[in-house]
C-alpha atoms as a PDB file:
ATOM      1  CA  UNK A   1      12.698   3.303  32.820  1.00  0.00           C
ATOM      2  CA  UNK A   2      14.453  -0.215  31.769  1.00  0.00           C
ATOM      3  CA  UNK A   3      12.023  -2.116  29.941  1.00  0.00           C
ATOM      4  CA  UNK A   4      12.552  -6.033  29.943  1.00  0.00           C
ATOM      5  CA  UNK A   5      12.940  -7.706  26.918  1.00  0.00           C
ATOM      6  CA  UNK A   6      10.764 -11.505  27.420  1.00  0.00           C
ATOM      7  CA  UNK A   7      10.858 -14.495  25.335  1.00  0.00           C
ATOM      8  CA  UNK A   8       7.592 -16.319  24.439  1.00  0.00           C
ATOM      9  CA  UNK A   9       8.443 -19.921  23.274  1.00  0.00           C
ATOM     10  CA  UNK A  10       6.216 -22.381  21.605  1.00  0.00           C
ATOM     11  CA  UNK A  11       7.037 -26.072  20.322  1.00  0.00           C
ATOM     12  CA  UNK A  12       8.613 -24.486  17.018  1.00  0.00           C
ATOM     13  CA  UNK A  13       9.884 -21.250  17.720  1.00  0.00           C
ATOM     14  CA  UNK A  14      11.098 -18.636  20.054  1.00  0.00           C
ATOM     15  CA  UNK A  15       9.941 -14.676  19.809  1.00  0.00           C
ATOM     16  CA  UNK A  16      11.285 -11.721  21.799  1.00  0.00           C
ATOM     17  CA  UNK A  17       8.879  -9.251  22.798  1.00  0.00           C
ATOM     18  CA  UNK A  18       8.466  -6.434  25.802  1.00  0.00           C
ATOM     19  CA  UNK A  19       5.681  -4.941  27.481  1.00  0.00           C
ATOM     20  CA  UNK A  20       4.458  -1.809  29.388  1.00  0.00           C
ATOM     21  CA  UNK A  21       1.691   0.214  30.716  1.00  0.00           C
ATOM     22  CA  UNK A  22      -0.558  -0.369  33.850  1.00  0.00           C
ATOM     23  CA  UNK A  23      -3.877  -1.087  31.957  1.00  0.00           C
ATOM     24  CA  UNK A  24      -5.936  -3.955  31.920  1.00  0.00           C
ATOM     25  CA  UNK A  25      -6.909  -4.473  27.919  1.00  0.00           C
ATOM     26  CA  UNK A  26      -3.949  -6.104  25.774  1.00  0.00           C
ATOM     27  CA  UNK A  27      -2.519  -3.680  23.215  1.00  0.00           C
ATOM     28  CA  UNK A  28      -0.192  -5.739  20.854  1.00  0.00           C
ATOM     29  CA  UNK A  29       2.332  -3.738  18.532  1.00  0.00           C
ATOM     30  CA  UNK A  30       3.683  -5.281  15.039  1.00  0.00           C
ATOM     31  CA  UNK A  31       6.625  -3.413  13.712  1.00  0.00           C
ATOM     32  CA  UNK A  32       7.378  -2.606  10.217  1.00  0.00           C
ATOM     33  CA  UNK A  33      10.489  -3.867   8.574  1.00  0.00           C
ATOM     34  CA  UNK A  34      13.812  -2.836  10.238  1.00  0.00           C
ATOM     35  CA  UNK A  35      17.833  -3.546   9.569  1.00  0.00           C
ATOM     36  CA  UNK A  36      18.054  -4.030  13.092  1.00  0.00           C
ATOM     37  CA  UNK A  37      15.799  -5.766  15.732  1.00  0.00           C
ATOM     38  CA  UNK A  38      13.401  -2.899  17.694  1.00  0.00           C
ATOM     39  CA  UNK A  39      13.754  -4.790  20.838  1.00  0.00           C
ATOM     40  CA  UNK A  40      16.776  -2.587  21.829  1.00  0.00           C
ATOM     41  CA  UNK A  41      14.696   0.545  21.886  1.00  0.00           C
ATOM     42  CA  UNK A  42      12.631  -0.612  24.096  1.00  0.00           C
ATOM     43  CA  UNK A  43      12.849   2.281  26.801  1.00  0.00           C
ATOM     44  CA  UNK A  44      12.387   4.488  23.892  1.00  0.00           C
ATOM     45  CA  UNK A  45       9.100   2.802  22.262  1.00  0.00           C
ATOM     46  CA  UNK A  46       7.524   3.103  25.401  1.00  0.00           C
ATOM     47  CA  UNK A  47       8.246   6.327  25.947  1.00  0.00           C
ATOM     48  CA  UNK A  48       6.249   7.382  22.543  1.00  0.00           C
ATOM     49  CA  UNK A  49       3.563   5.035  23.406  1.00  0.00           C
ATOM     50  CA  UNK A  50       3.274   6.538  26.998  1.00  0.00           C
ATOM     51  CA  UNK A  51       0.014   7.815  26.229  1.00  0.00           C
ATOM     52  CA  UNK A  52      -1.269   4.615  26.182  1.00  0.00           C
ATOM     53  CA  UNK A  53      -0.021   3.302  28.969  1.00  0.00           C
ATOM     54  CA  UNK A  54      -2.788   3.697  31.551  1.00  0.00           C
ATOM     55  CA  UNK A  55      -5.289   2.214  29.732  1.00  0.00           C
ATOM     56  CA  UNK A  56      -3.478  -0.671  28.228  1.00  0.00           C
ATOM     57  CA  UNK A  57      -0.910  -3.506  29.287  1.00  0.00           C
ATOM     58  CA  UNK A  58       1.066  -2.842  25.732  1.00  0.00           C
ATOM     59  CA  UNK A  59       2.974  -5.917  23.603  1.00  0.00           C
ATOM     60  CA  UNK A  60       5.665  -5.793  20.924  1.00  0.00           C
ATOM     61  CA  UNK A  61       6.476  -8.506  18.938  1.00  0.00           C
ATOM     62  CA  UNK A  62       9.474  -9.126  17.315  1.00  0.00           C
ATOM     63  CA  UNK A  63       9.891 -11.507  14.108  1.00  0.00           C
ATOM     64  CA  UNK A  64      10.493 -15.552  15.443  1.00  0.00           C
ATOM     65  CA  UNK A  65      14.080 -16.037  16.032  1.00  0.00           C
ATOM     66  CA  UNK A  66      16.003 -18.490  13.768  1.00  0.00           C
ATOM     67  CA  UNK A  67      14.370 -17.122  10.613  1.00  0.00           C
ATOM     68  CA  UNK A  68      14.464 -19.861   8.141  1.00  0.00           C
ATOM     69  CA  UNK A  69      15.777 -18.952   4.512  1.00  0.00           C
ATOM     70  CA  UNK A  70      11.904 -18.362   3.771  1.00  0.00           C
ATOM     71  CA  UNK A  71       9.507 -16.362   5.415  1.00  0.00           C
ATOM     72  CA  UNK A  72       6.820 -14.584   4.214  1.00  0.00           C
ATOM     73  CA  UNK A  73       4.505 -12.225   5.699  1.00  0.00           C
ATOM     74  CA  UNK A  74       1.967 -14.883   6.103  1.00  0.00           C
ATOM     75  CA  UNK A  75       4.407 -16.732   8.160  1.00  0.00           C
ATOM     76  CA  UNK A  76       4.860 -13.781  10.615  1.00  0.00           C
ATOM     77  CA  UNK A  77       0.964 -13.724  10.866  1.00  0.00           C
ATOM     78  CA  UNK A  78       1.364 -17.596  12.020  1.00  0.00           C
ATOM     79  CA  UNK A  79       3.731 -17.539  14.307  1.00  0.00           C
ATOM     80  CA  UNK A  80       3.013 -14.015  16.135  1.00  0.00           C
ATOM     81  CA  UNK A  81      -1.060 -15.615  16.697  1.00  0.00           C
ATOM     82  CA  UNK A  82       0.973 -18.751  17.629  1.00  0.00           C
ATOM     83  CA  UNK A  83       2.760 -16.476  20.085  1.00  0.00           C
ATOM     84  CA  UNK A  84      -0.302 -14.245  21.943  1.00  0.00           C
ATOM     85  CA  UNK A  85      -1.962 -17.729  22.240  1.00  0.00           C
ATOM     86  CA  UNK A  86       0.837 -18.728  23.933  1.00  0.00           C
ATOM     87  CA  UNK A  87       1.148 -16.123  26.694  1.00  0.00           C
ATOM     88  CA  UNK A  88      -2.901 -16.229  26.823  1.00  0.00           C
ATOM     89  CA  UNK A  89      -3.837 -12.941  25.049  1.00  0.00           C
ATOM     90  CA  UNK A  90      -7.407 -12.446  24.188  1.00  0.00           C
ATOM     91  CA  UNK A  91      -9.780  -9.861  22.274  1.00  0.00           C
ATOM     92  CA  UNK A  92      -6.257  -7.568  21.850  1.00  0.00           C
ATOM     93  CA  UNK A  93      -6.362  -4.194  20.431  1.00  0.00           C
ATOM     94  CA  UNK A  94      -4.147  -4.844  17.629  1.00  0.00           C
ATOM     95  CA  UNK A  95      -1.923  -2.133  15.761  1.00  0.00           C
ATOM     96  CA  UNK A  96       0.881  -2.904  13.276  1.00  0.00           C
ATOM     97  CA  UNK A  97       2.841  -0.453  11.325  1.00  0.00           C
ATOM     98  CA  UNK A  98       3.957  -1.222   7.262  1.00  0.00           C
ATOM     99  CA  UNK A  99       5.033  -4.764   6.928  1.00  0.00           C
ATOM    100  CA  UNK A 100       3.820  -5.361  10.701  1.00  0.00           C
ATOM    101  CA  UNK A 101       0.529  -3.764   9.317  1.00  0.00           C
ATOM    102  CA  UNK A 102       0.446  -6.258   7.021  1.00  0.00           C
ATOM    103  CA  UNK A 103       0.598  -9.347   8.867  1.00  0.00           C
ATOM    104  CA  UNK A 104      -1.952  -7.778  11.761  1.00  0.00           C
ATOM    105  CA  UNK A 105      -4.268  -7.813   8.096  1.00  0.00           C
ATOM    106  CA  UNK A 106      -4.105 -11.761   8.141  1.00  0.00           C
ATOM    107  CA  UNK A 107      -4.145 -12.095  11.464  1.00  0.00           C
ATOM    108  CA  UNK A 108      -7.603  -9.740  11.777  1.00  0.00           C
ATOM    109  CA  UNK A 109      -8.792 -11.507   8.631  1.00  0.00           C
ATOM    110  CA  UNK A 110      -7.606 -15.071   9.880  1.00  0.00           C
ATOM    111  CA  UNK A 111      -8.327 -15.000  13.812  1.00  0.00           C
ATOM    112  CA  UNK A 112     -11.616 -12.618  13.840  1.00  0.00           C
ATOM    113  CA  UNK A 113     -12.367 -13.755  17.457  1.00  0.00           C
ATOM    114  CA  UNK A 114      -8.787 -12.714  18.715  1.00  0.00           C
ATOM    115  CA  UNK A 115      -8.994  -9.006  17.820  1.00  0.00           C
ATOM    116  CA  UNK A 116     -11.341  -6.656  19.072  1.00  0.00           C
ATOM    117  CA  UNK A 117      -9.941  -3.215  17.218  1.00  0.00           C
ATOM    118  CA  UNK A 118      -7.486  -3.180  14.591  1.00  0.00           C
ATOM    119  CA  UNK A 119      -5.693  -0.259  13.247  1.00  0.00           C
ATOM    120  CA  UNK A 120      -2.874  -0.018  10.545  1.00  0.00           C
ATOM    121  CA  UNK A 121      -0.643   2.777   9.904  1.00  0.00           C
ATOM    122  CA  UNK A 122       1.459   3.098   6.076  1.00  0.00           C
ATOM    123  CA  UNK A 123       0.521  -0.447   5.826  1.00  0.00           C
ATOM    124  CA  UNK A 124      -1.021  -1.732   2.097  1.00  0.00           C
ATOM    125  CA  UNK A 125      -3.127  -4.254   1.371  1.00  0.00           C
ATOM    126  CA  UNK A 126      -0.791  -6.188  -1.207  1.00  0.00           C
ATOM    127  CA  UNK A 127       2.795  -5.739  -2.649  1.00  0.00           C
ATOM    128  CA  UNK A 128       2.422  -2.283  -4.416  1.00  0.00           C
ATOM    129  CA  UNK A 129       4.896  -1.075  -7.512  1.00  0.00           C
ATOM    130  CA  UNK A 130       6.160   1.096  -5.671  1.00  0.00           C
ATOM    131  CA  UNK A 131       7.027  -1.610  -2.797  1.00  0.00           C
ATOM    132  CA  UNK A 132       8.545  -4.004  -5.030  1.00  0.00           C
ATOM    133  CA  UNK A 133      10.660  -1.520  -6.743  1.00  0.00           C
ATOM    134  CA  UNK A 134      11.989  -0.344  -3.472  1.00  0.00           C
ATOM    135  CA  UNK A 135      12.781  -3.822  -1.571  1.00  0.00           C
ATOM    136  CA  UNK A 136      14.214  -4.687  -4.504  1.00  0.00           C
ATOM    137  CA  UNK A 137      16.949  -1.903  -4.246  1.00  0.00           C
ATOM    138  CA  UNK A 138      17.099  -2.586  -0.361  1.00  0.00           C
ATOM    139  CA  UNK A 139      17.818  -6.125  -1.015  1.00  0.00           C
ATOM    140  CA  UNK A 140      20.635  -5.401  -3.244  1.00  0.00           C
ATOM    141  CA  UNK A 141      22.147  -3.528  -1.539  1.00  0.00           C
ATOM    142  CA  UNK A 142      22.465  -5.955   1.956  1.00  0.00           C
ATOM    143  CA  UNK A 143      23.270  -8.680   0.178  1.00  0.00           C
ATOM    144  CA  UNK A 144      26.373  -6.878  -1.034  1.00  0.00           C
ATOM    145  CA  UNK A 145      26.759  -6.184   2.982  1.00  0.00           C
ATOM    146  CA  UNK A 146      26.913  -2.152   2.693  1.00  0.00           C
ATOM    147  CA  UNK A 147      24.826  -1.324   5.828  1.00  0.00           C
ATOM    148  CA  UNK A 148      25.726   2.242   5.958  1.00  0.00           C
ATOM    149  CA  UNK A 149      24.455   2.748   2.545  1.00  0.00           C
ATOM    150  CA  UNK A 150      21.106   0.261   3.821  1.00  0.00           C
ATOM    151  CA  UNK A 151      20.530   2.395   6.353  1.00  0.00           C
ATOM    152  CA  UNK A 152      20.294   5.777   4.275  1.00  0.00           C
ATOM    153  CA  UNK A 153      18.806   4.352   1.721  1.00  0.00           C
ATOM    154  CA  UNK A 154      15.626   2.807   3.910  1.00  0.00           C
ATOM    155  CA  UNK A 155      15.640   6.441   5.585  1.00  0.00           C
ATOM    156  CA  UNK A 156      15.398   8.223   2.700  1.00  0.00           C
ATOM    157  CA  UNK A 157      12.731   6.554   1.635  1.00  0.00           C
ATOM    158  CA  UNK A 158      10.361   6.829   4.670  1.00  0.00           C
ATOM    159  CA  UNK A 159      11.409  10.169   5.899  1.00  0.00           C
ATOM    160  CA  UNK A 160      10.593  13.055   4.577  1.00  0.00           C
ATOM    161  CA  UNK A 161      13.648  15.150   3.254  1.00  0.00           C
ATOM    162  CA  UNK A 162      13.968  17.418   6.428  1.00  0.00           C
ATOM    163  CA  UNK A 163      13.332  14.469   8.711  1.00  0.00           C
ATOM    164  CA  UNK A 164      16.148  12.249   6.792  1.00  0.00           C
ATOM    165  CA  UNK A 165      19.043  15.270   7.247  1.00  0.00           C
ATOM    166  CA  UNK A 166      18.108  15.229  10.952  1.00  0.00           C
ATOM    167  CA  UNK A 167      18.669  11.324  11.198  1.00  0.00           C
ATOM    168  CA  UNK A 168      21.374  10.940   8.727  1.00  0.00           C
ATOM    169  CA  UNK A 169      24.202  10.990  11.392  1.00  0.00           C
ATOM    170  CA  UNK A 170      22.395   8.777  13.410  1.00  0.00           C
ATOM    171  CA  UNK A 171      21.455   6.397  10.529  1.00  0.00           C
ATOM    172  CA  UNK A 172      25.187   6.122   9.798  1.00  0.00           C
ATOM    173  CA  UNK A 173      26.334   5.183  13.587  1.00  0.00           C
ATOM    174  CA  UNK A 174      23.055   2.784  13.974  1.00  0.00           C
ATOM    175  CA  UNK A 175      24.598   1.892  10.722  1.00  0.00           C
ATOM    176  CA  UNK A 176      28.703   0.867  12.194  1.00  0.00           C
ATOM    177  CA  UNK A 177      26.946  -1.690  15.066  1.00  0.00           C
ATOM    178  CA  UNK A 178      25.393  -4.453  11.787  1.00  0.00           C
ATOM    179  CA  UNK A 179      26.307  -7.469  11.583  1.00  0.00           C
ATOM    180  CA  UNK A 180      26.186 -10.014   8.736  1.00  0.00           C
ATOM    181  CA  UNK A 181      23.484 -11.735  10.435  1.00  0.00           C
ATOM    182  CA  UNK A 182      21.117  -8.962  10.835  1.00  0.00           C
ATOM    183  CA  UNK A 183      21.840  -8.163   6.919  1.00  0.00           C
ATOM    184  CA  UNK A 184      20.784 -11.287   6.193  1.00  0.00           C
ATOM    185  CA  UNK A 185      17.738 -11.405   9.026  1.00  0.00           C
ATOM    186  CA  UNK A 186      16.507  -8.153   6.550  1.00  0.00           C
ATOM    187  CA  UNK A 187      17.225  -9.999   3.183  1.00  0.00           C
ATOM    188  CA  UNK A 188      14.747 -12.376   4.250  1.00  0.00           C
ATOM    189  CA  UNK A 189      12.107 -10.224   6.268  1.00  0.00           C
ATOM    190  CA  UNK A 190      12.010  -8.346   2.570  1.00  0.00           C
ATOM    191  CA  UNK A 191      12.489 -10.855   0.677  1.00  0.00           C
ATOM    192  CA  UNK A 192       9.343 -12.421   2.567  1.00  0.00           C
ATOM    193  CA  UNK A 193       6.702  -9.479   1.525  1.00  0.00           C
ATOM    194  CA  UNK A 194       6.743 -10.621  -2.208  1.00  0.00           C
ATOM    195  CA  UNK A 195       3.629 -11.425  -3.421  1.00  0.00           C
ATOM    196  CA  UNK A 196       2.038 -10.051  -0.321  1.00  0.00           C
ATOM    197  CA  UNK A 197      -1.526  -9.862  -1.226  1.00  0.00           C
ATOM    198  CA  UNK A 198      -4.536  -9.714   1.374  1.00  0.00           C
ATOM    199  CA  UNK A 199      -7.439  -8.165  -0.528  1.00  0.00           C
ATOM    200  CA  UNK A 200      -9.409 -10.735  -0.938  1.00  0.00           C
ATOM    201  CA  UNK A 201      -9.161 -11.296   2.656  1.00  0.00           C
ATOM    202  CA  UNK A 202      -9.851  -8.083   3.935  1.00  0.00           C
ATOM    203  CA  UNK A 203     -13.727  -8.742   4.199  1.00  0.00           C
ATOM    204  CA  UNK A 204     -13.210 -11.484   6.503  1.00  0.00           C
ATOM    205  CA  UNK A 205     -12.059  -8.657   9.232  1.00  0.00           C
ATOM    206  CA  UNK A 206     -15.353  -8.065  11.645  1.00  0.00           C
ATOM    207  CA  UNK A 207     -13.846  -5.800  14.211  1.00  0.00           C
ATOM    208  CA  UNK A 208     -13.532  -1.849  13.860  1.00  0.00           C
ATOM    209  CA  UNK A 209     -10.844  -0.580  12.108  1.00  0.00           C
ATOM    210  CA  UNK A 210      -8.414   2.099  11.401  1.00  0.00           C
ATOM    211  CA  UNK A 211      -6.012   2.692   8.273  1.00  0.00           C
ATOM    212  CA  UNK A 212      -3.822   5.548   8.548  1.00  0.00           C
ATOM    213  CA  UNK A 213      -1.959   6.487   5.677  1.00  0.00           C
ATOM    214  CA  UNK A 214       0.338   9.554   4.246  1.00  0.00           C
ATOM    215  CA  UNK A 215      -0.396  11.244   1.032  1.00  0.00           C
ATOM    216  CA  UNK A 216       3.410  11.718   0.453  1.00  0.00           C
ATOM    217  CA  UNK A 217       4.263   7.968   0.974  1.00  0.00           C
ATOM    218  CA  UNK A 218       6.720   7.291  -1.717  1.00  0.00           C
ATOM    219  CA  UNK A 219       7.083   3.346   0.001  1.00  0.00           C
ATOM    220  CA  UNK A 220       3.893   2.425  -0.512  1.00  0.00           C
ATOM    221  CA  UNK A 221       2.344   4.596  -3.408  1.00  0.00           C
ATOM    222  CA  UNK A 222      -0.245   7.249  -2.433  1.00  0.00           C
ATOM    223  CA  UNK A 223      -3.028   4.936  -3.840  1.00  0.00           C
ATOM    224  CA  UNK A 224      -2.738   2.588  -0.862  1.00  0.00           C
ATOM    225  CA  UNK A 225      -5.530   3.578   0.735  1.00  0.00           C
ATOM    226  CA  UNK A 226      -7.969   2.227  -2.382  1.00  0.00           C
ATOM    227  CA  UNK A 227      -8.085  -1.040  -2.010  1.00  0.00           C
ATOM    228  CA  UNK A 228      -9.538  -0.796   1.822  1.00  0.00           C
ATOM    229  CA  UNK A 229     -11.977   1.732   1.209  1.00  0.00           C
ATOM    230  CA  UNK A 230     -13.243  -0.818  -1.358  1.00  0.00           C
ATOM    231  CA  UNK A 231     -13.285  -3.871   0.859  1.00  0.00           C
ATOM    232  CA  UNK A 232     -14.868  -1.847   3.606  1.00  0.00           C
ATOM    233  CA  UNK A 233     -17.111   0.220   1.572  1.00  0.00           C
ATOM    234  CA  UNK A 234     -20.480   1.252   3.624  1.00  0.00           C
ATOM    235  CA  UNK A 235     -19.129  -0.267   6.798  1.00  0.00           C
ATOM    236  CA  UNK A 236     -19.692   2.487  10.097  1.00  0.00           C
ATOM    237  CA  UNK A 237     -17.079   1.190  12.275  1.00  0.00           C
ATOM    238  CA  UNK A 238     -14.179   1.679   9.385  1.00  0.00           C
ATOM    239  CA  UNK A 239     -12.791   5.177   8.501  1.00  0.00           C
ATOM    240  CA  UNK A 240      -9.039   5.900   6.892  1.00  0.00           C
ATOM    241  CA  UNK A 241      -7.045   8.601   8.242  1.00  0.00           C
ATOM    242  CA  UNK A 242      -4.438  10.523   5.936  1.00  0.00           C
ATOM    243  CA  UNK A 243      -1.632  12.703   6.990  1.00  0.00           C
ATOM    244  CA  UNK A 244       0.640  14.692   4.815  1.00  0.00           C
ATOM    245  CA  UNK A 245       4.807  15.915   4.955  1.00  0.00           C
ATOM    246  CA  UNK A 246       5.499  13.063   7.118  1.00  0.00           C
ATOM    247  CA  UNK A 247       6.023  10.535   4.718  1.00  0.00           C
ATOM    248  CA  UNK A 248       5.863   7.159   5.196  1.00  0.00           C
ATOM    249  CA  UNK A 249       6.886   7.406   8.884  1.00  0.00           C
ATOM    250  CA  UNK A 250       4.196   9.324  10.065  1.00  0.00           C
ATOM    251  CA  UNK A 251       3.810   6.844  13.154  1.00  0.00           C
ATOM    252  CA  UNK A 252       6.687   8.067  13.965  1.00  0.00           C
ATOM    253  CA  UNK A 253       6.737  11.545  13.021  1.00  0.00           C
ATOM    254  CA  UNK A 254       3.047  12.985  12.954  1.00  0.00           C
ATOM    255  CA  UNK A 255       2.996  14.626  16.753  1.00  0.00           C
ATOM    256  CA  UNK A 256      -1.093  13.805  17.329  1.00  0.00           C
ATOM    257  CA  UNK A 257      -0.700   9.878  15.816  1.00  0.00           C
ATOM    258  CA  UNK A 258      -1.008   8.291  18.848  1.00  0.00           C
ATOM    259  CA  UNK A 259      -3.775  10.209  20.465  1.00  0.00           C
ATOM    260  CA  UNK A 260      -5.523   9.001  17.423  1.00  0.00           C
ATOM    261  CA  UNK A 261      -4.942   5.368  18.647  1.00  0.00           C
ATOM    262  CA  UNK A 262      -5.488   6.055  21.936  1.00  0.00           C
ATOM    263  CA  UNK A 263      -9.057   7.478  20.662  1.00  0.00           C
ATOM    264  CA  UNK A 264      -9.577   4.857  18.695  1.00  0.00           C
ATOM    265  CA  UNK A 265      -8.888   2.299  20.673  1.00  0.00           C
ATOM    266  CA  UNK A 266     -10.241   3.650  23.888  1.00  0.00           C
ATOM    267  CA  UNK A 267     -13.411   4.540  22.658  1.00  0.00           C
ATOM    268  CA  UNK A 268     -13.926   4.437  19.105  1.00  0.00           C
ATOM    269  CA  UNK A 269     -13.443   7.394  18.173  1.00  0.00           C
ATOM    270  CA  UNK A 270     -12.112   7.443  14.641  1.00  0.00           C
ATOM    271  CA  UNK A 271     -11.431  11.296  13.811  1.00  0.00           C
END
């Protein structure tokens, strides 16, 4: 498999982004915060997604090249609806994972007609304590341009212990190819989820939904979940999902996550 990376432009901005699958519904993607661009993994996203693949033409986004100095998760919201309009998409199945969970909030909340399912995975509904007190750290330490200690650092925190020894070697050669502009591509991308704060908008998302969370996220703060069992409180076609030992990665880690989506999506099945 050699998945092609595509460029959607628009009269502001261009965005990366690759596709796969053989289905007819759009299934759009939003990563979470990364040092490095996903884009290069693309074989190996598709691969985890395979299950999907036959009932969905699949989309990841990457964050707008050219990243001004300031750019907040709102601003990702913008420009990735700015994108899909752009290449045509329509009622998408939408799924975005921690700070790409967060802008597929606004984009549910802001553009109801444009999603027809939307699920989130370790994703909050505002800037938690726990959040701030970790970006901060993060931030720190790129701007004093120490990727290796970035890397394991950012793993650390969303693995689980056993998960993190397996990836440390990995984390420090992922961590020798960084450049100065990628640190500074993640200052900002961080620096951008301050004040992050969609509760209040939350109510304005009509289609079904799905919020997966871990009860040993240490990124996030176990008491994620609260604020979107409040917002959707008595609603039938929302239901949160919680996993536990795989940390804040479980959408990468938890081996039945995504036959979950693939249920949910598919055919609403929410358990």
């Amino acid at each position: 498999m050699s998945i092609k990376i595509e460029t959607v432009k628009t009269e502001s901005f261009e965005m990366e982004y690759f596709k796969f699958g053989r289905g007819k519904e759009p299934l759009v993607i939003l990563p979470g915060l990364s040092v490095q661009s996903v884009m290069p993994a693309a074989d190996i996203v598709a691969e985890a997604y395979d299950v999907l693949a036959d009932d969905f033409t699949v989309y990841l986004f990457d964050r707008r090249k050219d990243l001004p100095s300031s750019y907040s998760v709102a601003d990702i919201a913008r420009d990735t609806f700015e994108a899909l309009s752009a290449l045509g998409l329509a009622k998408v199945c939408l799924f975005g994972v921690s700070q790409g969970g967060m802008a597929a909030q606004l984009i549910a909340a802001e553009h109801p007609e444009l999603v027809k399912k939307l699920a989130v995975g370790s994703s909050p509904a505002y800037e938690t304590r726990e959040l701030r007190a970790l970006l901060k750290s993060l931030i720190e330490t790129a701007k004093a341009g120490d990727a290796e200690k970035l890397y394991l650092s950012f793993g650390e925190a969303i693995y689980p212990k056993a998960a993190f020894e397996n990836a440390r070697e990995m984390l420090i050669d992922a961590a020798k190819s960084v450049t100065e502009a990628e640190l500074c591509r993640f200052v900002i991308l961080a620096e951008g989820i301050e004040n992050f704060d969609a509760r209040e908008k939350l109510k304005n998302i009509a289609c079904p939904t799905l919020a997966i969370f871990s009860s040993d996220d240490n990124v996030i703060g176990a008491g994620a979940s609260a604020d979107f069992e409040i917002c959707f409180a008595g609603r039938s076609d929302f239901e949160t999902c919680f996993y536990d030992g795989y940390g804040h990665a479980a959408y990468d880690l938890a081996p039945d996550y995504k036959e979950r989506l693939k249920r949910f999506f598919t055919d609403g099945g929410l358990s």
